[in-house]
N, C-alpha and C. Protein backbone atom coordinates (compact mmCIF):
# COMPACT_ATOMS: atom_id res chain seq x y z
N UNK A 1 -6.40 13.09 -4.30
CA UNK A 1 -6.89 12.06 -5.19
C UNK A 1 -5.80 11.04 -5.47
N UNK A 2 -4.71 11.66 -5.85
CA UNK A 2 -3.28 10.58 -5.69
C UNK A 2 -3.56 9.48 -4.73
N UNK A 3 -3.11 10.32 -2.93
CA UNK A 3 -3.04 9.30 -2.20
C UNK A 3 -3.75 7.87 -2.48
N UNK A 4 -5.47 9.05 -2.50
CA UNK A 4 -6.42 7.47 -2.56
C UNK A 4 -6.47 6.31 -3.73
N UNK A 5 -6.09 6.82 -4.89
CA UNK A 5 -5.14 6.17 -6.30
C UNK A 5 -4.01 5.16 -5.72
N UNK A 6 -2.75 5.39 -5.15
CA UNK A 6 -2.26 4.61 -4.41
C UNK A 6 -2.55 3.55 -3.69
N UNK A 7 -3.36 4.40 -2.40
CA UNK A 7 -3.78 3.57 -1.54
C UNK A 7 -4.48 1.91 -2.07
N UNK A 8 -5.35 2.47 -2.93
CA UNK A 8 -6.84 1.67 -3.74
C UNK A 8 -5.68 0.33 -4.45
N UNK A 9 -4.37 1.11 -5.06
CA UNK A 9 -3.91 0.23 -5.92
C UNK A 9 -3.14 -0.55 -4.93
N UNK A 10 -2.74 -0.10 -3.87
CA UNK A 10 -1.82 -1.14 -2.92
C UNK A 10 -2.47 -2.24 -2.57
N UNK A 11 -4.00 -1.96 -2.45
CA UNK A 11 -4.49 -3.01 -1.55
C UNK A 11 -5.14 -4.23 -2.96
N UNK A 12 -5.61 -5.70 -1.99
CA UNK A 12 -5.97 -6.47 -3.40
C UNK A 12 -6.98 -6.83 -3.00
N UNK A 13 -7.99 -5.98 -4.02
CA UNK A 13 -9.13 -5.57 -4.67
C UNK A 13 -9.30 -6.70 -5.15
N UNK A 14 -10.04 -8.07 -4.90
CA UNK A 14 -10.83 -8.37 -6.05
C UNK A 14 -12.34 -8.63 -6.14
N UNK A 15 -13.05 -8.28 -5.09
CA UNK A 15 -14.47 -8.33 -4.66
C UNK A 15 -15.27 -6.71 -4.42
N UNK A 16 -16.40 -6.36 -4.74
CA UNK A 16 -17.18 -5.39 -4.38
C UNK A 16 -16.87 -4.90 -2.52
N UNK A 17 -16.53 -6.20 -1.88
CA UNK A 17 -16.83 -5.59 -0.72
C UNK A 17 -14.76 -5.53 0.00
N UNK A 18 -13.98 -5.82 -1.24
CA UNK A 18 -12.87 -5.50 -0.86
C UNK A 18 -12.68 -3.97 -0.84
N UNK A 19 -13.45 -3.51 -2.31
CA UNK A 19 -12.66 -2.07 -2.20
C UNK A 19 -13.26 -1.47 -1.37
N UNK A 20 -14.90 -1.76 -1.19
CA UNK A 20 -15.65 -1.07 -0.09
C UNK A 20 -14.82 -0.77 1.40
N UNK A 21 -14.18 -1.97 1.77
CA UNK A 21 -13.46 -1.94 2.88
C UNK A 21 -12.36 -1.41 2.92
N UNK A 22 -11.33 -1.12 1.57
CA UNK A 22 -10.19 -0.12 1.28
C UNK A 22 -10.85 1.12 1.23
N UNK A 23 -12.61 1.21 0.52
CA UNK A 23 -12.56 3.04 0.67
C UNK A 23 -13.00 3.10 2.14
N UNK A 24 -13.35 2.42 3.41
CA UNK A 24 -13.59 2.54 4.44
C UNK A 24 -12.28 2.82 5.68
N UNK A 25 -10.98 2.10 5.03
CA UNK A 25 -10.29 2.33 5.65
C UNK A 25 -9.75 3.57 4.91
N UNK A 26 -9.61 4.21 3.99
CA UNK A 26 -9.55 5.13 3.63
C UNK A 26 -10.12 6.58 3.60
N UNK A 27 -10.90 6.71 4.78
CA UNK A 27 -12.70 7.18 5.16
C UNK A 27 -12.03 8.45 4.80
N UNK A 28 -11.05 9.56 5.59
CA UNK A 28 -10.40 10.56 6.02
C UNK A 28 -9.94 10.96 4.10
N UNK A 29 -9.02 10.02 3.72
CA UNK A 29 -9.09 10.64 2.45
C UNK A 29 -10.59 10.94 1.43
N UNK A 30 -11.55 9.89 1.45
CA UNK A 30 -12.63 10.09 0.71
C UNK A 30 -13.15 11.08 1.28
N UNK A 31 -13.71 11.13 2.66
CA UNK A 31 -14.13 12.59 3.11
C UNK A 31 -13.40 13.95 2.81
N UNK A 32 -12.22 14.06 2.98
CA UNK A 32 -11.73 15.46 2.26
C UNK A 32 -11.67 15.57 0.68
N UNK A 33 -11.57 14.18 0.23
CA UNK A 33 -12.32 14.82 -1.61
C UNK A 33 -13.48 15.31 -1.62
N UNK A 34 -14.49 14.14 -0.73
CA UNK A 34 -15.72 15.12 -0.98
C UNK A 34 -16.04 16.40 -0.48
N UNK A 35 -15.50 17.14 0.90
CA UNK A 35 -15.48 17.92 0.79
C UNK A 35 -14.87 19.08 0.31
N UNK A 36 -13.65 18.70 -0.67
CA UNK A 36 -13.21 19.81 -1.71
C UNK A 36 -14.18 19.52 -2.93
N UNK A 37 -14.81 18.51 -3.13
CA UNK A 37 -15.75 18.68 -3.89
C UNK A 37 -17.20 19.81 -3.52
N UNK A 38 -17.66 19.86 -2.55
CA UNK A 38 -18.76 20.13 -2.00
C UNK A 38 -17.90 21.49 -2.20
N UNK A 39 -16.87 21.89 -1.53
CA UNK A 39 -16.45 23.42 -1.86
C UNK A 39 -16.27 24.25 -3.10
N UNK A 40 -16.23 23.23 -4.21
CA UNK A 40 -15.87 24.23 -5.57
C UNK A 40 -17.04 24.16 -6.33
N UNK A 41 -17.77 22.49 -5.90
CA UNK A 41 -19.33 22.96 -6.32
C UNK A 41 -20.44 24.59 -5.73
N UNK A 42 -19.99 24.72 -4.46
CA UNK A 42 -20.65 25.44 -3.46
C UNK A 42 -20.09 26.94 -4.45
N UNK A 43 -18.51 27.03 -4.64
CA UNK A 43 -18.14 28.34 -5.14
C UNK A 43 -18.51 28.44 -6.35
N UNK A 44 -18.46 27.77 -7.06
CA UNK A 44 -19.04 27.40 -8.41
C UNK A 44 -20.78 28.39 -8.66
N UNK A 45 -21.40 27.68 -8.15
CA UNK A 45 -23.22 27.82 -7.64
C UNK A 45 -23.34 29.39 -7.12
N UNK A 46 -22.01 29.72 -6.06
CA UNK A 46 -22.71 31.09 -5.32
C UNK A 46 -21.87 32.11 -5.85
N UNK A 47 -21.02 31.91 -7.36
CA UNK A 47 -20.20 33.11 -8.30
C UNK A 47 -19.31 34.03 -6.70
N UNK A 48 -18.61 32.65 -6.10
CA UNK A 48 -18.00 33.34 -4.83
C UNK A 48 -17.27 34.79 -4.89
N UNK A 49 -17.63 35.90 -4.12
CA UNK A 49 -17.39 36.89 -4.07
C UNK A 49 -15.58 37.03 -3.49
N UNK A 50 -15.22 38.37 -3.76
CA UNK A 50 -13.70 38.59 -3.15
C UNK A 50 -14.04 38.48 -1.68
N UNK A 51 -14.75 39.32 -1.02
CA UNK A 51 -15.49 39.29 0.65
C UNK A 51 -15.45 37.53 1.11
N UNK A 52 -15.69 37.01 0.49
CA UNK A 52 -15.89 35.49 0.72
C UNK A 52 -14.23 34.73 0.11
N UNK A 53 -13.87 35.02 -0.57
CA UNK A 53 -12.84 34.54 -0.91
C UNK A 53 -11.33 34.70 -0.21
N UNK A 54 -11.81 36.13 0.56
CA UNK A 54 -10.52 36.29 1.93
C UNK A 54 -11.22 35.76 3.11
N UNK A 55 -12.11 36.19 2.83
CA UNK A 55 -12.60 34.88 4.24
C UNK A 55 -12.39 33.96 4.68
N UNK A 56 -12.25 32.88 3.63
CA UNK A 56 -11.91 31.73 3.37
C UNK A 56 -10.63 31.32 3.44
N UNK A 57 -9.27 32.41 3.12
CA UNK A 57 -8.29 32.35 3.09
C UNK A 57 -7.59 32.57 4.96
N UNK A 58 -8.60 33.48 5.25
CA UNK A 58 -8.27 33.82 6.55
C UNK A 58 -8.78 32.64 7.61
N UNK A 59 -9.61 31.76 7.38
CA UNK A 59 -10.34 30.87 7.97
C UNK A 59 -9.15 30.12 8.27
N UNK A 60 -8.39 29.31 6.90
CA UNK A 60 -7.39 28.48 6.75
C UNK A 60 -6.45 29.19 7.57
N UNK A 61 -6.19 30.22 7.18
CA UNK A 61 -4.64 30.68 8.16
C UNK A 61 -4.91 30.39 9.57
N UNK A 62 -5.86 30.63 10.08
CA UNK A 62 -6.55 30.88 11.99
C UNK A 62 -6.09 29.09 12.12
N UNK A 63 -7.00 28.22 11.28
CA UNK A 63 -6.75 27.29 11.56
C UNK A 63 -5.39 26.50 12.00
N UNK A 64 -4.41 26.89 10.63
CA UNK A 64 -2.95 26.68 11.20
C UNK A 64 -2.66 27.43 12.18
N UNK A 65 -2.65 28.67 12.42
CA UNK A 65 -1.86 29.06 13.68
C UNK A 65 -2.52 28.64 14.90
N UNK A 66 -3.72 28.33 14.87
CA UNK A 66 -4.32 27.37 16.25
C UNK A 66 -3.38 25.69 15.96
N UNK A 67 -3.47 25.23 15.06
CA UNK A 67 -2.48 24.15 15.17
C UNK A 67 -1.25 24.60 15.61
N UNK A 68 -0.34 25.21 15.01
CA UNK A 68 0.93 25.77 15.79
C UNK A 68 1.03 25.81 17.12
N UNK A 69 -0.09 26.43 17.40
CA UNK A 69 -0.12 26.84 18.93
C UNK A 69 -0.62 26.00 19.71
N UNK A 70 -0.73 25.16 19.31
CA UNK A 70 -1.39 23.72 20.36
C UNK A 70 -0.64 22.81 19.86
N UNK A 71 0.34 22.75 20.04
CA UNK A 71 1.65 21.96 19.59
C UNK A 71 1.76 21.49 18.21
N UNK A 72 0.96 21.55 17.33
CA UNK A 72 1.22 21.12 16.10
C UNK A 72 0.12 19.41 15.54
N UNK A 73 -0.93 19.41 17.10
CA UNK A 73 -1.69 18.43 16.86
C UNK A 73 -2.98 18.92 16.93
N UNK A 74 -4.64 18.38 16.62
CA UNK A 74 -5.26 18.63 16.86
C UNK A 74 -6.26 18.04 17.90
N UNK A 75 -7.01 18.82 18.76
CA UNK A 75 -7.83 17.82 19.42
C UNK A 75 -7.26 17.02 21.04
N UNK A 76 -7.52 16.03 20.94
CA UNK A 76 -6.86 14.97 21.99
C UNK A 76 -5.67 14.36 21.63
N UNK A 77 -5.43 14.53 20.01
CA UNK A 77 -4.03 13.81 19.42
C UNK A 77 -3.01 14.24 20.21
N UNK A 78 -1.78 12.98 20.18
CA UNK A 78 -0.82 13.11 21.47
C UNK A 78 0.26 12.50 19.95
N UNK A 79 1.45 13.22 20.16
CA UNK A 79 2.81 12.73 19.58
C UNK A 79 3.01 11.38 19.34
N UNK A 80 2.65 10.45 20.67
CA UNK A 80 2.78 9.17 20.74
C UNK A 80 1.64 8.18 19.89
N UNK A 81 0.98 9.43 19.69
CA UNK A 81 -0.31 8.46 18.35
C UNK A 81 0.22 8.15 17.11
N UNK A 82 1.29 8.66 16.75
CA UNK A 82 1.32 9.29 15.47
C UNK A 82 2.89 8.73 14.94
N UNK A 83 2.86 7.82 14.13
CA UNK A 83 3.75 7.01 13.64
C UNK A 83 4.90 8.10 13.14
N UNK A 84 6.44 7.53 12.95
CA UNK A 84 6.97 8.21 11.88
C UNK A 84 6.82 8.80 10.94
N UNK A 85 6.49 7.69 9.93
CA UNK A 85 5.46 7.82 8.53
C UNK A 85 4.79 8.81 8.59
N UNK A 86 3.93 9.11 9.36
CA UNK A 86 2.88 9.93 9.32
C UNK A 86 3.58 11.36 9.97
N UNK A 87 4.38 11.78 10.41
CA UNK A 87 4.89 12.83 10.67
C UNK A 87 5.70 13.31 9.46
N UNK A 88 6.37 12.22 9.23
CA UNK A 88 7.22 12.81 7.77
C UNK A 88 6.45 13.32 6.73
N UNK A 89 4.93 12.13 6.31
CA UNK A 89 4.21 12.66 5.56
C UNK A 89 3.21 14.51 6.04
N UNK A 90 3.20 14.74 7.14
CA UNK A 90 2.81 15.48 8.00
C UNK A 90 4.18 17.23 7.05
N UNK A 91 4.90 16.44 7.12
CA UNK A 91 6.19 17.51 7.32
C UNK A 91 6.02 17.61 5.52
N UNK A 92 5.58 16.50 4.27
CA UNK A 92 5.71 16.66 3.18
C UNK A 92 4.46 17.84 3.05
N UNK A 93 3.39 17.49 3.58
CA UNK A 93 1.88 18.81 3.28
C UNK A 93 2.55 19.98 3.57
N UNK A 94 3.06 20.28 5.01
CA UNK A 94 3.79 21.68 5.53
C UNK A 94 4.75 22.28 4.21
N UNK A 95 5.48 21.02 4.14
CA UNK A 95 6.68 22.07 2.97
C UNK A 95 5.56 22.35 1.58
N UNK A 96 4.93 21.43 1.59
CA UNK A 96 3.82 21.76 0.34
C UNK A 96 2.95 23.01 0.55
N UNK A 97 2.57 23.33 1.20
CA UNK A 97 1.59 24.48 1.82
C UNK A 97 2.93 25.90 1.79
N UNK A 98 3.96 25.78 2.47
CA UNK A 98 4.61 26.88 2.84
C UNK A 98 5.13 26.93 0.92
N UNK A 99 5.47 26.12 0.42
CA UNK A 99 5.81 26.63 -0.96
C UNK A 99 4.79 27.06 -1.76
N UNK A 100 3.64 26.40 -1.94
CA UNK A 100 2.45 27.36 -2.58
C UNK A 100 1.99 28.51 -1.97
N UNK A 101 2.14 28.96 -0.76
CA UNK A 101 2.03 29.98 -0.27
C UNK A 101 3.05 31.08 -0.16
N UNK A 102 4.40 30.99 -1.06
CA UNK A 102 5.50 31.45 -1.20
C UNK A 102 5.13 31.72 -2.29
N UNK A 103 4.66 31.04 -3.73
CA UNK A 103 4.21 31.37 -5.02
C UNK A 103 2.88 32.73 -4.80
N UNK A 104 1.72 31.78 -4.22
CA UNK A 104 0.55 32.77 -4.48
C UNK A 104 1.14 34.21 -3.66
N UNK A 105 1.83 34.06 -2.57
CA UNK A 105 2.39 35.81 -1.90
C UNK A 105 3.03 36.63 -3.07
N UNK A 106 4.03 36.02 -3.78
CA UNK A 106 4.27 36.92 -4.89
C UNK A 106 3.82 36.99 -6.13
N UNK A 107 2.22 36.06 -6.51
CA UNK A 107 1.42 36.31 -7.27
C UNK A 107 0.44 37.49 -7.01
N UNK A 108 0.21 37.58 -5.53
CA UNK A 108 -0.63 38.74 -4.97
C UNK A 108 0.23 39.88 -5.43
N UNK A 109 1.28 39.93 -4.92
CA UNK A 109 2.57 40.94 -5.15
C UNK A 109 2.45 41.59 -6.47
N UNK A 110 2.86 40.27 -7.43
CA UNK A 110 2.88 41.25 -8.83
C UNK A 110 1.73 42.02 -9.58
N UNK A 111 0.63 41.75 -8.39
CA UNK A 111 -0.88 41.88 -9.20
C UNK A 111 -0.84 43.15 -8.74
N UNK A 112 -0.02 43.95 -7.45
CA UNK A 112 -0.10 45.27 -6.91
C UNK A 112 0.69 46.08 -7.78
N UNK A 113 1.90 45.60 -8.43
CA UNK A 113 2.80 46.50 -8.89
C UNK A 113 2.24 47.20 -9.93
């Protein structure tokens, strides 16, 4: 939600069909709000079970280690697509992901002891 906060404020907005065209070039961020929206509404609605809730966890992990293993891109994406910027920002999610996943491992942890 940040990014697209940013983004929205960088650009100059002063017509209906300006921001339309900032949330269009912005498609990739609006689509993953809505679908973290569509996901907590969805868990919300179906009182998501533990069975479903490692599922879900395991889904995400498969996904990264298929990224890993296909060099770290997805799809047809090639190294040479992919600006600086966007690798560094690439490298800010990773350290973000590997540190919340350093917290919740020893939140699981203390919940065993």
């Amino acid at each position: 939600m940040d990014d697209l906060s940013d983004s929205l404020q960088d650009d100059e907005i002063h017509s209906t069909s300006d921001l339309m065209q900032s949330l269009t070039d912005e498609n990739d961020t609006v689509e993953a709000l809505g679908d973290t929206f569509d996901t907590y509404m969805r868990n919300a609605r179906n009182s998501e079970s533990v069975d479903k809730f490692i599922r879900n966890i395991k889904q995400n992990v498969k996904y990264y280690h298929d990224l890993n293993e296909d060099g770290g891109l997805i799809g047809s994406l090639r190294y040479n697509e992919v600006s600086e910027d966007q690798l560094k920002e690439l490298q800010k999610y990773m350290r973000d992901l590997n540190q919340l996943s350093k917290e919740l491992f020893s939140k699981y942890g203390d919940e065993i002891r």
